[in-house]
PDB file of N, CA and C in Angstrom:
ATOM      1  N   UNK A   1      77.493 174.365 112.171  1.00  0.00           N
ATOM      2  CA  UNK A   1      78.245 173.652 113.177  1.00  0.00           C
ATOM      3  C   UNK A   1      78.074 172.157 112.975  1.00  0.00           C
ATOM      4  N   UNK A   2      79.423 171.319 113.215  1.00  0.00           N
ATOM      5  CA  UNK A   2      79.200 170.283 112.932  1.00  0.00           C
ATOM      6  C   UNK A   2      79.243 169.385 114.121  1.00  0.00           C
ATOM      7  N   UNK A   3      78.286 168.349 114.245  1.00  0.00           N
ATOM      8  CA  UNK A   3      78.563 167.450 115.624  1.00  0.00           C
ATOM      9  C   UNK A   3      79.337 166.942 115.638  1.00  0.00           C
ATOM     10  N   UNK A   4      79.779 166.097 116.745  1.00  0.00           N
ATOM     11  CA  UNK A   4      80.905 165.003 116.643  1.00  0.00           C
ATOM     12  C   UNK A   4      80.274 164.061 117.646  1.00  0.00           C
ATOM     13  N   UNK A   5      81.094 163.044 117.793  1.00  0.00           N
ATOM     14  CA  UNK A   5      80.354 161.974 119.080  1.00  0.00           C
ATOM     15  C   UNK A   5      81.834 161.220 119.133  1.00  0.00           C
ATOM     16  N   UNK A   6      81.623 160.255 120.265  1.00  0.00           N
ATOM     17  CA  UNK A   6      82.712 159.488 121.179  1.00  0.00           C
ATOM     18  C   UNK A   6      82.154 158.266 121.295  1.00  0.00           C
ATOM     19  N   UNK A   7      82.683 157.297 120.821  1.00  0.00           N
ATOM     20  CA  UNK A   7      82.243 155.699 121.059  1.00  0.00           C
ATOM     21  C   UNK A   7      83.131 155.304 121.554  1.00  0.00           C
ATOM     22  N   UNK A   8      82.486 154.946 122.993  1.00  0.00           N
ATOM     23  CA  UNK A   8      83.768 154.932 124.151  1.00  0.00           C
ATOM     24  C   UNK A   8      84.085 153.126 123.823  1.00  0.00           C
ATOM     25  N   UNK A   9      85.543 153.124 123.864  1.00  0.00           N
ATOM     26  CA  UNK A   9      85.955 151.358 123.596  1.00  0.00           C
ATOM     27  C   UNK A   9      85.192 150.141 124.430  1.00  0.00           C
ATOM     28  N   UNK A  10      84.523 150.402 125.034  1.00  0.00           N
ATOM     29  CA  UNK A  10      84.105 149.209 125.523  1.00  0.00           C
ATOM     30  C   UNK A  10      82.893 149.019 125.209  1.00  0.00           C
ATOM     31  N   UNK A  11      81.936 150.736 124.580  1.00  0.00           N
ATOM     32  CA  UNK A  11      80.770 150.386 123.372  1.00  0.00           C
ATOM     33  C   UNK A  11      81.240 149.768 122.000  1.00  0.00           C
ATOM     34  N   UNK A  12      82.579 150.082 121.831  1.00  0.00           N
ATOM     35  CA  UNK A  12      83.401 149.223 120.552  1.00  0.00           C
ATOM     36  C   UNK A  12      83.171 147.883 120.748  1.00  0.00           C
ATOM     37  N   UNK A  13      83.427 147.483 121.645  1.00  0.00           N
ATOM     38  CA  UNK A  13      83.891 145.922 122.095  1.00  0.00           C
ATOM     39  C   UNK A  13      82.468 145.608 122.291  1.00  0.00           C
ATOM     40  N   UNK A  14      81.261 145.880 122.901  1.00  0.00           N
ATOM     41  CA  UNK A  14      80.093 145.607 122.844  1.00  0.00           C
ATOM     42  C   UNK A  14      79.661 145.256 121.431  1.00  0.00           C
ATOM     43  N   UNK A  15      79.800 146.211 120.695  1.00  0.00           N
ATOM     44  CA  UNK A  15      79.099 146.056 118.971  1.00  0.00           C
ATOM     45  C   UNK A  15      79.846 145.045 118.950  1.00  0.00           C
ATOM     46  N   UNK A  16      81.213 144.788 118.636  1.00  0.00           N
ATOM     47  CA  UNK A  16      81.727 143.656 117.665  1.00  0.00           C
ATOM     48  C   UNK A  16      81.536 142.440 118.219  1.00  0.00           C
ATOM     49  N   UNK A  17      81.369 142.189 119.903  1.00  0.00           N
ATOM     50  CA  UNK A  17      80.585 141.341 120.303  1.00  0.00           C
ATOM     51  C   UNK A  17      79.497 140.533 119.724  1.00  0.00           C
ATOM     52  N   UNK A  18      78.309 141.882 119.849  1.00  0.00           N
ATOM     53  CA  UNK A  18      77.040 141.601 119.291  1.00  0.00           C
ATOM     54  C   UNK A  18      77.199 141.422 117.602  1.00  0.00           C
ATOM     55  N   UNK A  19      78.219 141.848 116.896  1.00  0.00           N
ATOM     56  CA  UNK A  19      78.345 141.669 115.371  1.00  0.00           C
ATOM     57  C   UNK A  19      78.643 140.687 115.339  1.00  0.00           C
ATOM     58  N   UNK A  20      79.681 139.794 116.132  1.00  0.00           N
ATOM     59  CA  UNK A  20      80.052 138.597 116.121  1.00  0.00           C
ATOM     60  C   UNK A  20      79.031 137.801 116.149  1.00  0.00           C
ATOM     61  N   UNK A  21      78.269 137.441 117.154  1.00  0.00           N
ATOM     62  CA  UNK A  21      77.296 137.017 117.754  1.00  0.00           C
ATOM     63  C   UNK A  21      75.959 136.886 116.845  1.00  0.00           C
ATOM     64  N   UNK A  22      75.977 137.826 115.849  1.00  0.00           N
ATOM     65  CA  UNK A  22      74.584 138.006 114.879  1.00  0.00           C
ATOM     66  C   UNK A  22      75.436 136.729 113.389  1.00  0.00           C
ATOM     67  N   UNK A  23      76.532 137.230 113.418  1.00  0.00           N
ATOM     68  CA  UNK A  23      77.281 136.884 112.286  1.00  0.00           C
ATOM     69  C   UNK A  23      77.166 135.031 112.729  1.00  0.00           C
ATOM     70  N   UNK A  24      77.568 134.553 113.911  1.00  0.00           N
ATOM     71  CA  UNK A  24      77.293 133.406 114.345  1.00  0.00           C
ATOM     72  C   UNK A  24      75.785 132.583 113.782  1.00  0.00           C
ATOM     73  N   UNK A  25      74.687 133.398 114.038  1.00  0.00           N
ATOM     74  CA  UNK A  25      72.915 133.503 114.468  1.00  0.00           C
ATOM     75  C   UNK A  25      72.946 132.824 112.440  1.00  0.00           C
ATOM     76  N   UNK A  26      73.267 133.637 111.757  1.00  0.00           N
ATOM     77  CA  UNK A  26      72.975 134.050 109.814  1.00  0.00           C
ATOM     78  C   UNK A  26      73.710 134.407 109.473  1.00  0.00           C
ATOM     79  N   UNK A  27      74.280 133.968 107.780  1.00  0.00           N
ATOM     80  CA  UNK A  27      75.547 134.743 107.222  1.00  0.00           C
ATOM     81  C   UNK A  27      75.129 136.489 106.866  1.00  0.00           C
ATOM     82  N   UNK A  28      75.236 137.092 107.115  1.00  0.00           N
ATOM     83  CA  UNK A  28      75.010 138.828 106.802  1.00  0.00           C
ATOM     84  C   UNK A  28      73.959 139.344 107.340  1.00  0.00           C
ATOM     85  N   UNK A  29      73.257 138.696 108.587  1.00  0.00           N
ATOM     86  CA  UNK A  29      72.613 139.468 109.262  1.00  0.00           C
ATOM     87  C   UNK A  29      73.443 140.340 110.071  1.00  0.00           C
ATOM     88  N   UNK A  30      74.986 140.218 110.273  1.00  0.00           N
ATOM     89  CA  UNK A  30      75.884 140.859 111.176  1.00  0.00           C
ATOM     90  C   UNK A  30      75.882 142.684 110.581  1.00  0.00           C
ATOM     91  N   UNK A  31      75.849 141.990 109.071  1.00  0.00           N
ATOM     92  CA  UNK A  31      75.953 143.249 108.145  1.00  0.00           C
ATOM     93  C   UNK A  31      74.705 144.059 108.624  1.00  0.00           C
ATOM     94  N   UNK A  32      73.740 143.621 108.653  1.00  0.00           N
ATOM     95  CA  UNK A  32      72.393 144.196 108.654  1.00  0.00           C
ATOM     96  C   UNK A  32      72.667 145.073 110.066  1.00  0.00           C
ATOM     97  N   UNK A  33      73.402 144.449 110.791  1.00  0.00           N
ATOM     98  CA  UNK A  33      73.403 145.219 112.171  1.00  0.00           C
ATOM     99  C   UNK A  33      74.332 146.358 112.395  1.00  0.00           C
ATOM    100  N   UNK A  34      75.321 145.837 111.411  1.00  0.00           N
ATOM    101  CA  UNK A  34      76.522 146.775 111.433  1.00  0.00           C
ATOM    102  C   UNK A  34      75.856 148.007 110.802  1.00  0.00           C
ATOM    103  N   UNK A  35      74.750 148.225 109.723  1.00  0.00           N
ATOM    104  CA  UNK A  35      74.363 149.395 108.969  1.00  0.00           C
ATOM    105  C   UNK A  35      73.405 149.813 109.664  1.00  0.00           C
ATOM    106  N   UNK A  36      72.586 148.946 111.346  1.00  0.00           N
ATOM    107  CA  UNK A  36      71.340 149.736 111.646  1.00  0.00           C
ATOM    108  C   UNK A  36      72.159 150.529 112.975  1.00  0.00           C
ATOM    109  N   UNK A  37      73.255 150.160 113.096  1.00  0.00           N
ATOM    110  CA  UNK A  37      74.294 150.357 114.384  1.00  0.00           C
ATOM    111  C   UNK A  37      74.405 152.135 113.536  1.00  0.00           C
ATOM    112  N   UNK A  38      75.278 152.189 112.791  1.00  0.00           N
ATOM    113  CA  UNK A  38      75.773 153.297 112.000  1.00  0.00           C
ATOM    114  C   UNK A  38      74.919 154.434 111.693  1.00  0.00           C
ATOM    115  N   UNK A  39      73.393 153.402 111.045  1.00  0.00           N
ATOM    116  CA  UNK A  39      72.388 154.559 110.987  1.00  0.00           C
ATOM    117  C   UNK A  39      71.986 155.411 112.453  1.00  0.00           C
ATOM    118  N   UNK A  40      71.687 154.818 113.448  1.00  0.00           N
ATOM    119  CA  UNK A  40      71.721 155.167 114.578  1.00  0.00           C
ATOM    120  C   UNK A  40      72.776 155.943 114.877  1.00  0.00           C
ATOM    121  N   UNK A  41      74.169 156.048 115.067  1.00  0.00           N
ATOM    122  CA  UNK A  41      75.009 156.906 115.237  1.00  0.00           C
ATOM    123  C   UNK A  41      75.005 158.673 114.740  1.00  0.00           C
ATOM    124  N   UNK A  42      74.799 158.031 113.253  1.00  0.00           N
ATOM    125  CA  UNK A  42      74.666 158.974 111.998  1.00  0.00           C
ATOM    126  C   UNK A  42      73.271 159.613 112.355  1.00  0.00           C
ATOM    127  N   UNK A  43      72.463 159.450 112.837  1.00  0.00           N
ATOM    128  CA  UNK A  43      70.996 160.268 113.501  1.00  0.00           C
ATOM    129  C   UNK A  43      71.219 160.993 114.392  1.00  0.00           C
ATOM    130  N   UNK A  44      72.329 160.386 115.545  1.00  0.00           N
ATOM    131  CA  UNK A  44      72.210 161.196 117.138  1.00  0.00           C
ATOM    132  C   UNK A  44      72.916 162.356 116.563  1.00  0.00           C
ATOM    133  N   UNK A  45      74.582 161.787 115.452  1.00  0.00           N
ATOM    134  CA  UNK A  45      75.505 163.312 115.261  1.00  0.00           C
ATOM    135  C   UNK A  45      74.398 163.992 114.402  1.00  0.00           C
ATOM    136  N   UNK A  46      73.896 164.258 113.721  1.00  0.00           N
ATOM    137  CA  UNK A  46      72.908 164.912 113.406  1.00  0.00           C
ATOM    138  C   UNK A  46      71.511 165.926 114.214  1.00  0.00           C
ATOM    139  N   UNK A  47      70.960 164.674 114.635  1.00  0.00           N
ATOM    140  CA  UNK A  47      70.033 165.331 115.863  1.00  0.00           C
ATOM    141  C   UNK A  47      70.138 165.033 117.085  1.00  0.00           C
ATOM    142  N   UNK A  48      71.166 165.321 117.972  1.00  0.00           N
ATOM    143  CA  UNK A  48      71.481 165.264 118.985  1.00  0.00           C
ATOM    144  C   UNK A  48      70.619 165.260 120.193  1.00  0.00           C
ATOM    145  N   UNK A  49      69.716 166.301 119.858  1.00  0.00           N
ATOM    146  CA  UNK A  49      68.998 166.736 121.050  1.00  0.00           C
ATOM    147  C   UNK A  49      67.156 165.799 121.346  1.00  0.00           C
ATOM    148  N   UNK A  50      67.309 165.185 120.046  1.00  0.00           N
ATOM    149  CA  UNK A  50      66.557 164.454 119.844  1.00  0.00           C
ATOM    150  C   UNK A  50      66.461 163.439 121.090  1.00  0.00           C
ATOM    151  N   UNK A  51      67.915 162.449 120.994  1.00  0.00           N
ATOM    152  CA  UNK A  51      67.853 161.825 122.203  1.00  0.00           C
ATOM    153  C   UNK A  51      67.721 162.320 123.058  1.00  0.00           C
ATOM    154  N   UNK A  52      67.091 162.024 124.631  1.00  0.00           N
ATOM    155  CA  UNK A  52      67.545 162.198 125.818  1.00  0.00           C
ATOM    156  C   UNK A  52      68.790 161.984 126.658  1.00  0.00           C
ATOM    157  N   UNK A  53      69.046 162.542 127.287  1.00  0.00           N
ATOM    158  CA  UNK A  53      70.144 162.648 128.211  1.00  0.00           C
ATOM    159  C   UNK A  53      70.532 161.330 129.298  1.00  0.00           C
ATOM    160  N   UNK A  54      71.491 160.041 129.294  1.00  0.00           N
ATOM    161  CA  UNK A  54      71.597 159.510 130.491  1.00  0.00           C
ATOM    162  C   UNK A  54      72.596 159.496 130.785  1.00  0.00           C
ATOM    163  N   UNK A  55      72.600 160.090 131.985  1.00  0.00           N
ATOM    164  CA  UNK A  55      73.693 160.690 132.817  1.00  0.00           C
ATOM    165  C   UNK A  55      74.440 162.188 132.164  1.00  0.00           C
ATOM    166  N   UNK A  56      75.628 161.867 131.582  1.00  0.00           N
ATOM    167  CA  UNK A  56      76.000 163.012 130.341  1.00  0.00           C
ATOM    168  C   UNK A  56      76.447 162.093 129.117  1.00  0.00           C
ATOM    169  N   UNK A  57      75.769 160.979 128.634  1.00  0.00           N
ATOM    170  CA  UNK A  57      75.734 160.419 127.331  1.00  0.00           C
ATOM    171  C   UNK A  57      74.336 160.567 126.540  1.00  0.00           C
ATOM    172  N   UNK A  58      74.182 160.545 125.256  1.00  0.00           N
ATOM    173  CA  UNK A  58      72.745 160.192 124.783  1.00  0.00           C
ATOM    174  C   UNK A  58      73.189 158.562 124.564  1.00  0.00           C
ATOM    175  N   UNK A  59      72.251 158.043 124.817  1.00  0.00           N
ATOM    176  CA  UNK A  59      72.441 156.567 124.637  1.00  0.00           C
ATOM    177  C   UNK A  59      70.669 156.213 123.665  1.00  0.00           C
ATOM    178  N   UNK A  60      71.275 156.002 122.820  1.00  0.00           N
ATOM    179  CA  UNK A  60      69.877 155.805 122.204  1.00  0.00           C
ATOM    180  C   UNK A  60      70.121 154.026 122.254  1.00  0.00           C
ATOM    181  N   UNK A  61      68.622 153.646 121.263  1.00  0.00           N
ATOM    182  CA  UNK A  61      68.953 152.031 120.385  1.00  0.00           C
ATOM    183  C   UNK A  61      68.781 152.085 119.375  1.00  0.00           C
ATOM    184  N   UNK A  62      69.345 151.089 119.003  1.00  0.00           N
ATOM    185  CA  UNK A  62      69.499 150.916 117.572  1.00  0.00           C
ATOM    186  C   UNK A  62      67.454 150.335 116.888  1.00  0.00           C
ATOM    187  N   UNK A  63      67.314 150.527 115.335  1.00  0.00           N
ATOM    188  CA  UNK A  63      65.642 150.910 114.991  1.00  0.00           C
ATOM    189  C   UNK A  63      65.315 149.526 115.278  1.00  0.00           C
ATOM    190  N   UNK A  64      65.986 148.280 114.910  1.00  0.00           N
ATOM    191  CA  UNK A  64      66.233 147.014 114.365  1.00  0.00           C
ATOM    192  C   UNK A  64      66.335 145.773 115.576  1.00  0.00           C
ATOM    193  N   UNK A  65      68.098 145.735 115.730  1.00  0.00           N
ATOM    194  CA  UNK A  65      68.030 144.898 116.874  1.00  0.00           C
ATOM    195  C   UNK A  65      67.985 145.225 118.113  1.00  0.00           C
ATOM    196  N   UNK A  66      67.712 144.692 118.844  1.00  0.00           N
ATOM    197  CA  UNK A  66      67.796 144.904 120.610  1.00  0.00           C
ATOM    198  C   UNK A  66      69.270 145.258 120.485  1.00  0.00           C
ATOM    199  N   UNK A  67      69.733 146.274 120.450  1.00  0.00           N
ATOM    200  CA  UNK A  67      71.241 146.797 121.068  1.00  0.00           C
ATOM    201  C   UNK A  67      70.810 148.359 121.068  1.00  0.00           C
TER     202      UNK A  67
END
């Protein structure tokens, strides 16, 4: 069975925010965030149950930056 997940648009608009915002900070630290963002994603569809439950989302963070 394969997982799936939902990145609801206004967690869209949050990241590219914060991508913006890193990209502002250093040239390719945005990058760095964009791949610890993804790795994080790519963990929960995988091990889902790993995270905890808030509300009916898993909301984890990312390993790296505060997001």
């Amino acid at each position: 069975m394969t997982n799936s997940f939902l990145l609801l648009e206004k967690a869209q608009e949050e990241i590219l925010k914060a991508w913006e915002w890193y990209e502002e900070r250093e040239s390719g630290l945005s990058d760095r965030f964009k791949q610890d963002v993804a790795d994080k994603i790519n963990s929960v569809v995988a091990n889902p149950l790993f995270y905890p439950l808030k509300g009916k989302f898993r909301e984890p963070t990312t390993n790296v930056f505060p997001f």
